[in-house]
C-alpha atoms as a PDB file:
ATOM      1  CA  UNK A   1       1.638 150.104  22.288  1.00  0.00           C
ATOM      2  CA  UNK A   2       1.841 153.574  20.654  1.00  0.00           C
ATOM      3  CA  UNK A   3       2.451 155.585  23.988  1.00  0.00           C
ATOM      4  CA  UNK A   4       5.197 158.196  22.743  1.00  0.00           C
ATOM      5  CA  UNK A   5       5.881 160.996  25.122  1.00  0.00           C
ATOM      6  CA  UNK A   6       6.421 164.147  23.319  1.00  0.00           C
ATOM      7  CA  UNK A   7       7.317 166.017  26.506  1.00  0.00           C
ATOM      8  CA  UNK A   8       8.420 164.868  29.939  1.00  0.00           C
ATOM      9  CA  UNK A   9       9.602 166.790  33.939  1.00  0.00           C
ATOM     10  CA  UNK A  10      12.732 166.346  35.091  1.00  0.00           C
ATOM     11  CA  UNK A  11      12.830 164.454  38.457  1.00  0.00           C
ATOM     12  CA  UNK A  12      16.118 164.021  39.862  1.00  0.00           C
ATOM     13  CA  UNK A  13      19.511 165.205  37.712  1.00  0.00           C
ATOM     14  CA  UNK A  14      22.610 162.851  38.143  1.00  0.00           C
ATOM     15  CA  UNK A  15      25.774 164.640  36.751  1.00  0.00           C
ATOM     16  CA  UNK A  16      27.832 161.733  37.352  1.00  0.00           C
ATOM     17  CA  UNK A  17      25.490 159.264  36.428  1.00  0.00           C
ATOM     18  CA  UNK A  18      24.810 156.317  39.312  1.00  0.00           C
ATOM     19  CA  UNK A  19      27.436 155.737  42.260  1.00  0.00           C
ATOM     20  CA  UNK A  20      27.797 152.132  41.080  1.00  0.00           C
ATOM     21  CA  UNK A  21      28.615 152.431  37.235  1.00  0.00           C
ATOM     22  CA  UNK A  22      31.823 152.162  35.670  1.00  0.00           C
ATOM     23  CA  UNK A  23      31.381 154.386  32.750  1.00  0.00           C
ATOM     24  CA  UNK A  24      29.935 158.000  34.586  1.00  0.00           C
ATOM     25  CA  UNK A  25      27.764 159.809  32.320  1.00  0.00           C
ATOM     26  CA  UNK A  26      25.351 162.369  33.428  1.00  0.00           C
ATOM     27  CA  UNK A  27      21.965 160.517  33.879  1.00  0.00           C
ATOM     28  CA  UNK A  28      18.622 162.675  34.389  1.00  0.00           C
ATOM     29  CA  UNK A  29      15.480 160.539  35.928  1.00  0.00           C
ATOM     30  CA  UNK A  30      12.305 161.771  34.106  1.00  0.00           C
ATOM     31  CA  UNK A  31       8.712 160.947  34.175  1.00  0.00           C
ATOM     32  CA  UNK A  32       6.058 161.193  30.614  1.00  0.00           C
ATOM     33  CA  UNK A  33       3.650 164.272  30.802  1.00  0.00           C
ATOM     34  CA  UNK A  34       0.775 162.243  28.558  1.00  0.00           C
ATOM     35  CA  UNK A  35       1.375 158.659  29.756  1.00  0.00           C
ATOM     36  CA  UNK A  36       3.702 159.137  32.598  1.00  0.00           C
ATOM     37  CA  UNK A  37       6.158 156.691  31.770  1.00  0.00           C
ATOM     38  CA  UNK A  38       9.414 156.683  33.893  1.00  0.00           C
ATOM     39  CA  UNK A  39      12.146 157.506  31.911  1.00  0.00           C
ATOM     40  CA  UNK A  40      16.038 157.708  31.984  1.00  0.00           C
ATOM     41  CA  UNK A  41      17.108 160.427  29.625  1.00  0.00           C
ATOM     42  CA  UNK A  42      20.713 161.590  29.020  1.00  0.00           C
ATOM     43  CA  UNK A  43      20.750 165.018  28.661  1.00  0.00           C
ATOM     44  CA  UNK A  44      23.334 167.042  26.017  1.00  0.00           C
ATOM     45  CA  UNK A  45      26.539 168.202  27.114  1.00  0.00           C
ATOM     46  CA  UNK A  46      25.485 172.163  27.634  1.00  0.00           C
ATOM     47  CA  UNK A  47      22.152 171.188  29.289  1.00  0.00           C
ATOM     48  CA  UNK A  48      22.374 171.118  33.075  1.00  0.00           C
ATOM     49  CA  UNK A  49      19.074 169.822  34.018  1.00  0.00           C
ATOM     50  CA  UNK A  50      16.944 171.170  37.274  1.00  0.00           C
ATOM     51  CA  UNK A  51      14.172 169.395  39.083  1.00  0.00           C
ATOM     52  CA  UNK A  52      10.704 170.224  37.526  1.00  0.00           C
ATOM     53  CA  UNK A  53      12.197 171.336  34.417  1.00  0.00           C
ATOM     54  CA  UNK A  54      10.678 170.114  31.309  1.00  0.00           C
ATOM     55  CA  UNK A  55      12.325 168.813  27.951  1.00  0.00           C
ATOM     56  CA  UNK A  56      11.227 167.654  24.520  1.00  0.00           C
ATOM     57  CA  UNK A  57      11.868 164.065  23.674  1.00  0.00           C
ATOM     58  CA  UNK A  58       9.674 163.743  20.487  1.00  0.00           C
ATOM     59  CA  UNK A  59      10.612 162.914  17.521  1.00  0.00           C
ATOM     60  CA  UNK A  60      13.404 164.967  15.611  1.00  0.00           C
ATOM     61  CA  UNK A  61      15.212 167.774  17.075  1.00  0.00           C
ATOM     62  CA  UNK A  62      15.756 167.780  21.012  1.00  0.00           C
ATOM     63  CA  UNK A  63      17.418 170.849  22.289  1.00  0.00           C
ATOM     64  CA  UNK A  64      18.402 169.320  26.129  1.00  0.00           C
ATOM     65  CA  UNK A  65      18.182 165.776  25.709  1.00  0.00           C
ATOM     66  CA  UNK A  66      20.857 163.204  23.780  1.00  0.00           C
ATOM     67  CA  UNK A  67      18.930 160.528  23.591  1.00  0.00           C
ATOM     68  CA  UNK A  68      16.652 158.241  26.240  1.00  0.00           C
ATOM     69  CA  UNK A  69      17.994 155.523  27.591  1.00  0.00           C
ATOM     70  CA  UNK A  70      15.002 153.403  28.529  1.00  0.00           C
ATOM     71  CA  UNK A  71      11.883 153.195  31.059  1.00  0.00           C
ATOM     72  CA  UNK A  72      12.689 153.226  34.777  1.00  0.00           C
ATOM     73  CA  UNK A  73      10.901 151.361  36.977  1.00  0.00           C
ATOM     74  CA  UNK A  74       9.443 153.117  40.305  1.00  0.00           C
ATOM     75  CA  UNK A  75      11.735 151.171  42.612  1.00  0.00           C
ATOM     76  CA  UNK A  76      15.378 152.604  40.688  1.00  0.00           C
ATOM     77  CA  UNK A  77      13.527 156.206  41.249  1.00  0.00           C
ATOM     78  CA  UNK A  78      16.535 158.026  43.348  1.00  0.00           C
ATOM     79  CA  UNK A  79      15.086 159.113  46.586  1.00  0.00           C
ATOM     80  CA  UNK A  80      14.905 162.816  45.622  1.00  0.00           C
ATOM     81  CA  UNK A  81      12.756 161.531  42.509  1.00  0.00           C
ATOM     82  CA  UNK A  82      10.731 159.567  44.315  1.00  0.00           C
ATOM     83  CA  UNK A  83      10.326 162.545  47.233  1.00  0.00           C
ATOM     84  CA  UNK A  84       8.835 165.153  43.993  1.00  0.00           C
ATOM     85  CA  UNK A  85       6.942 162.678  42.216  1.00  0.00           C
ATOM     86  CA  UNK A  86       3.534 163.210  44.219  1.00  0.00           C
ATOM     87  CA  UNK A  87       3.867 167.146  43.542  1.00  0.00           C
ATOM     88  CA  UNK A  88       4.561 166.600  39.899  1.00  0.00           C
ATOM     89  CA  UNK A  89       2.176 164.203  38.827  1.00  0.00           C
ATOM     90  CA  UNK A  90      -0.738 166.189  40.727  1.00  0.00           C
ATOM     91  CA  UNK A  91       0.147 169.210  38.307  1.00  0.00           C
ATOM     92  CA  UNK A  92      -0.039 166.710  35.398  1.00  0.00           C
ATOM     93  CA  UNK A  93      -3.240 165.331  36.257  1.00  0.00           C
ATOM     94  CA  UNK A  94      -4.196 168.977  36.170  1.00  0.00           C
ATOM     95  CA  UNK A  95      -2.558 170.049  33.151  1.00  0.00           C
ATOM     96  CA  UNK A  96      -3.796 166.959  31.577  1.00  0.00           C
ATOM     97  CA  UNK A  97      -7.547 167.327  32.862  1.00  0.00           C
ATOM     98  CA  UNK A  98      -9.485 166.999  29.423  1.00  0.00           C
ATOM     99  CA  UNK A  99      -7.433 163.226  28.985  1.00  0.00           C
ATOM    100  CA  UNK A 100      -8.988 162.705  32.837  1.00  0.00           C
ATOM    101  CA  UNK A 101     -12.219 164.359  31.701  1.00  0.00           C
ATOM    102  CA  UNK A 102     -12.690 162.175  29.155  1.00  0.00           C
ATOM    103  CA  UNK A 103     -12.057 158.990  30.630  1.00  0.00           C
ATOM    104  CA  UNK A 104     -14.662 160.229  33.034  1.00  0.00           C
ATOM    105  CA  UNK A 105     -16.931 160.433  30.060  1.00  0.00           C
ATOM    106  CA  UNK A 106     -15.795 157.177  28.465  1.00  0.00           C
ATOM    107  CA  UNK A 107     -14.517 154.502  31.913  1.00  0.00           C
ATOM    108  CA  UNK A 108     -15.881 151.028  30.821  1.00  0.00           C
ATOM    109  CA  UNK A 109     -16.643 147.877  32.642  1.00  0.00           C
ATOM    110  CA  UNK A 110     -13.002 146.017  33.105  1.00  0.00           C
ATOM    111  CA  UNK A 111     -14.958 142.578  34.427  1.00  0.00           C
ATOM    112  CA  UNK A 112     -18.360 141.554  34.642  1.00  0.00           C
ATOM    113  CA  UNK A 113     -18.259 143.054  38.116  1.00  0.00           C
ATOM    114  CA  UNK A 114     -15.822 145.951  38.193  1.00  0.00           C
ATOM    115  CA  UNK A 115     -15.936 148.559  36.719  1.00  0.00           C
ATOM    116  CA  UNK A 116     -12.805 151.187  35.945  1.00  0.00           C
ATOM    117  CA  UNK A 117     -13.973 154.345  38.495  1.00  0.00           C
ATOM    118  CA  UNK A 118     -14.185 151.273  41.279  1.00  0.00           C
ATOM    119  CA  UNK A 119     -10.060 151.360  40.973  1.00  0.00           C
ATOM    120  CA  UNK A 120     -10.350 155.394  42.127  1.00  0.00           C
ATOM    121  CA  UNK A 121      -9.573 155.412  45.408  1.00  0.00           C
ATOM    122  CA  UNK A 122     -12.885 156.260  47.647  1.00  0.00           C
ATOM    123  CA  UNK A 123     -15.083 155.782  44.594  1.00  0.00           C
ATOM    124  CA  UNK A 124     -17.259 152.672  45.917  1.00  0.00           C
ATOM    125  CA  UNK A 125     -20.941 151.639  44.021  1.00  0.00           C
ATOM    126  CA  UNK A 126     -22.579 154.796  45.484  1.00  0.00           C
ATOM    127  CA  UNK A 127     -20.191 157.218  43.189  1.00  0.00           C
ATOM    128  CA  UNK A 128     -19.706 154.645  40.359  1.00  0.00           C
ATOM    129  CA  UNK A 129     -23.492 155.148  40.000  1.00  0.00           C
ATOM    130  CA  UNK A 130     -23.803 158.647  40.053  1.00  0.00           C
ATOM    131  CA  UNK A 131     -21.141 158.945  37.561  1.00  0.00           C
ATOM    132  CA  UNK A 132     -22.969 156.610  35.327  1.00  0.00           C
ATOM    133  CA  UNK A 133     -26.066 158.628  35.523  1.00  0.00           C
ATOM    134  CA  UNK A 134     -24.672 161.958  35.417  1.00  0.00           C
ATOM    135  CA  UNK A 135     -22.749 161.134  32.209  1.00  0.00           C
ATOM    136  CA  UNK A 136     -25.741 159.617  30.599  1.00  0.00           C
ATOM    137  CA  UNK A 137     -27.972 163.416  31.133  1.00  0.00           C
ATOM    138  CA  UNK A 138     -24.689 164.679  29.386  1.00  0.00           C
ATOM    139  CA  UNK A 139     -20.684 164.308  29.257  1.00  0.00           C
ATOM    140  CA  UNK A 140     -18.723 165.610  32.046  1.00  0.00           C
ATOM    141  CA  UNK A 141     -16.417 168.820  30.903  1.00  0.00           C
ATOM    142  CA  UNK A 142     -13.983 169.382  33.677  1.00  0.00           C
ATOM    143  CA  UNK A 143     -12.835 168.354  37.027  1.00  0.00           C
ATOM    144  CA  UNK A 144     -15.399 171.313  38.502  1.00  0.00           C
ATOM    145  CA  UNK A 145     -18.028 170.104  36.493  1.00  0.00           C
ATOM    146  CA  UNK A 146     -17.371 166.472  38.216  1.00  0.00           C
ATOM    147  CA  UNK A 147     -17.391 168.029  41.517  1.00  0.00           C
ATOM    148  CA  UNK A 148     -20.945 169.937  41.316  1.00  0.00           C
ATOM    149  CA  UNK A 149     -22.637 166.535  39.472  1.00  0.00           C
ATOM    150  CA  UNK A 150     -21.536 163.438  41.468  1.00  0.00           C
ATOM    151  CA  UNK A 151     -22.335 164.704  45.138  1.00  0.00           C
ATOM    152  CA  UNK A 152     -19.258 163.793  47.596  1.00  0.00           C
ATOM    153  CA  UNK A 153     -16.833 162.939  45.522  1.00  0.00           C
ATOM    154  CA  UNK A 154     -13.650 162.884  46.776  1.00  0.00           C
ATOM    155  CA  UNK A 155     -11.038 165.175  45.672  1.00  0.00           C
ATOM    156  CA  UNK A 156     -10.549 164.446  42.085  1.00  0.00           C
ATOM    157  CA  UNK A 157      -6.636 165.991  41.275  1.00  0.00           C
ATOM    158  CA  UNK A 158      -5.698 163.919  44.484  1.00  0.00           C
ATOM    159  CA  UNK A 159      -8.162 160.614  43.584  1.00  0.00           C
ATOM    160  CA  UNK A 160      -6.462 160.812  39.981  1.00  0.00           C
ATOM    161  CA  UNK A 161      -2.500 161.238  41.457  1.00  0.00           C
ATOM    162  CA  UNK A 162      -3.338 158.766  43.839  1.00  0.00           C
ATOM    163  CA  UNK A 163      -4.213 156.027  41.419  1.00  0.00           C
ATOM    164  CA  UNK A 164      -1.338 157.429  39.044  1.00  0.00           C
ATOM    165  CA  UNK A 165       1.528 157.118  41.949  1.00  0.00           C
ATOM    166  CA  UNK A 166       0.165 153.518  42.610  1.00  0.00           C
ATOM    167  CA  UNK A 167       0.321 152.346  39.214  1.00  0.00           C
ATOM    168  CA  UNK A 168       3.975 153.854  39.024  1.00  0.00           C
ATOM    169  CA  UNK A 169       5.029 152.043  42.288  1.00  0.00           C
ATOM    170  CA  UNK A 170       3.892 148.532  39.645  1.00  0.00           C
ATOM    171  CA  UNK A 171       1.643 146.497  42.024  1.00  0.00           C
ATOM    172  CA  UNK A 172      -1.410 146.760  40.376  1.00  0.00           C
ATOM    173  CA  UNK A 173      -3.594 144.699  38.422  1.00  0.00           C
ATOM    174  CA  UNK A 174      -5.424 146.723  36.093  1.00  0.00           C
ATOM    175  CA  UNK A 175      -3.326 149.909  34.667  1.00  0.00           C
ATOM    176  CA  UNK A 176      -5.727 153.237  34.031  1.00  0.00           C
ATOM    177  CA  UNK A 177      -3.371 155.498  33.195  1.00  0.00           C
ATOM    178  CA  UNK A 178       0.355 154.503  33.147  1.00  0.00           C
ATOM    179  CA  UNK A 179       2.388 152.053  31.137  1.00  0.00           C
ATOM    180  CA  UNK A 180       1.847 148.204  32.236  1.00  0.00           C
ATOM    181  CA  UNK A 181       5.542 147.786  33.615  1.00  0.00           C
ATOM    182  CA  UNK A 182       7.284 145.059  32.172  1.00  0.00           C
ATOM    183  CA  UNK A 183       7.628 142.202  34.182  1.00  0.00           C
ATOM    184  CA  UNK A 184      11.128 141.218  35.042  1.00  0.00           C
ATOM    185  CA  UNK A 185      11.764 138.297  36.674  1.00  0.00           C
ATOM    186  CA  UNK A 186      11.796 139.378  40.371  1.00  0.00           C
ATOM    187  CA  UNK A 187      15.367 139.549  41.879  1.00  0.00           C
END
């Protein structure tokens, strides 16, 4: 599953890592801005992280971050992560609003009887039909352009961090647009 973030927000900055770990070291919590995967990153010495910052962790050269430790699930978010997430995923899903676009223009069946938009929040058969037809006279090309074609739909940027939030908080079946978490065995 090639889903490399090249970029990702700061959420929360521990500089003495968690209250409950013998070895301290400064711990930042971090979500993905193409996949948003939940990430634990520790940051270099000189870098003092601040909410809503953003950092390269690509390949090669990173200027703030030593390395990443591994994905986080929702539930270890801190509660100061967990209190910005909503803000900063709704200004991903608007910085990343060709990626939405397009699945727009591309959302398959997932079962014989469901199909993807039907996991949007408020989109029932009614919308899932008039984004069908819309997209067959021609291919959606922003969020706008959804808005003036499929009449009443509801608030995309908040339909789209809706779904996104959910998927992070790992209850779902089907995953749109987040990494499937990895299943531990429940504690």
């Amino acid at each position: 599953m090639g889903m490399k973030e090249e970029t990702c927000i700061v959420l929360d900055f521990l500089l003495n890592g968690y209250p409950d770990q013998r070895h301290a070291e400064p711990i930042a919590q971090v979500i993905g801005t193409s996949h948003f995967s939940l990430l634990e990153i520790v940051p270099r010495e000189d870098a003092s992280p601040k909410e809503e910052d953003e950092f390269y962790i690509g390949e090669g050269k990173r200027d703030h971050v030593k390395f990443i430790k591994g994905m986080l699930e929702y539930r270890s978010l801190t509660n100061q992560a967990k209190s910005i997430l909503p803000a900063v995923v709704e200004a991903l899903v608007k910085k990343n609003e060709q990626q939405f676009v397009e699945f727009f223009n591309k959302g398959r069946m997932i079962t014989p009887r469901m199909h993807q938009f039907q996991l949007l929040h408020g989109v029932g058969k009614k919308h899932l039909l008039d984004i069908l037809e819309e997209r067959r006279k021609r291919p959606f090309e922003s969020f706008a352009d959804i808005a003036t074609r499929v009449k009443m739909f509801p608030d995309i940027v908040k339909t789209l961090s809706k779904r996104v939030l959910q998927e992070l908080e790992g209850n779902e079946k089907y995953y749109l647009f987040t990494p499937m978490p990895r299943r531990q065995n429940e504690r």
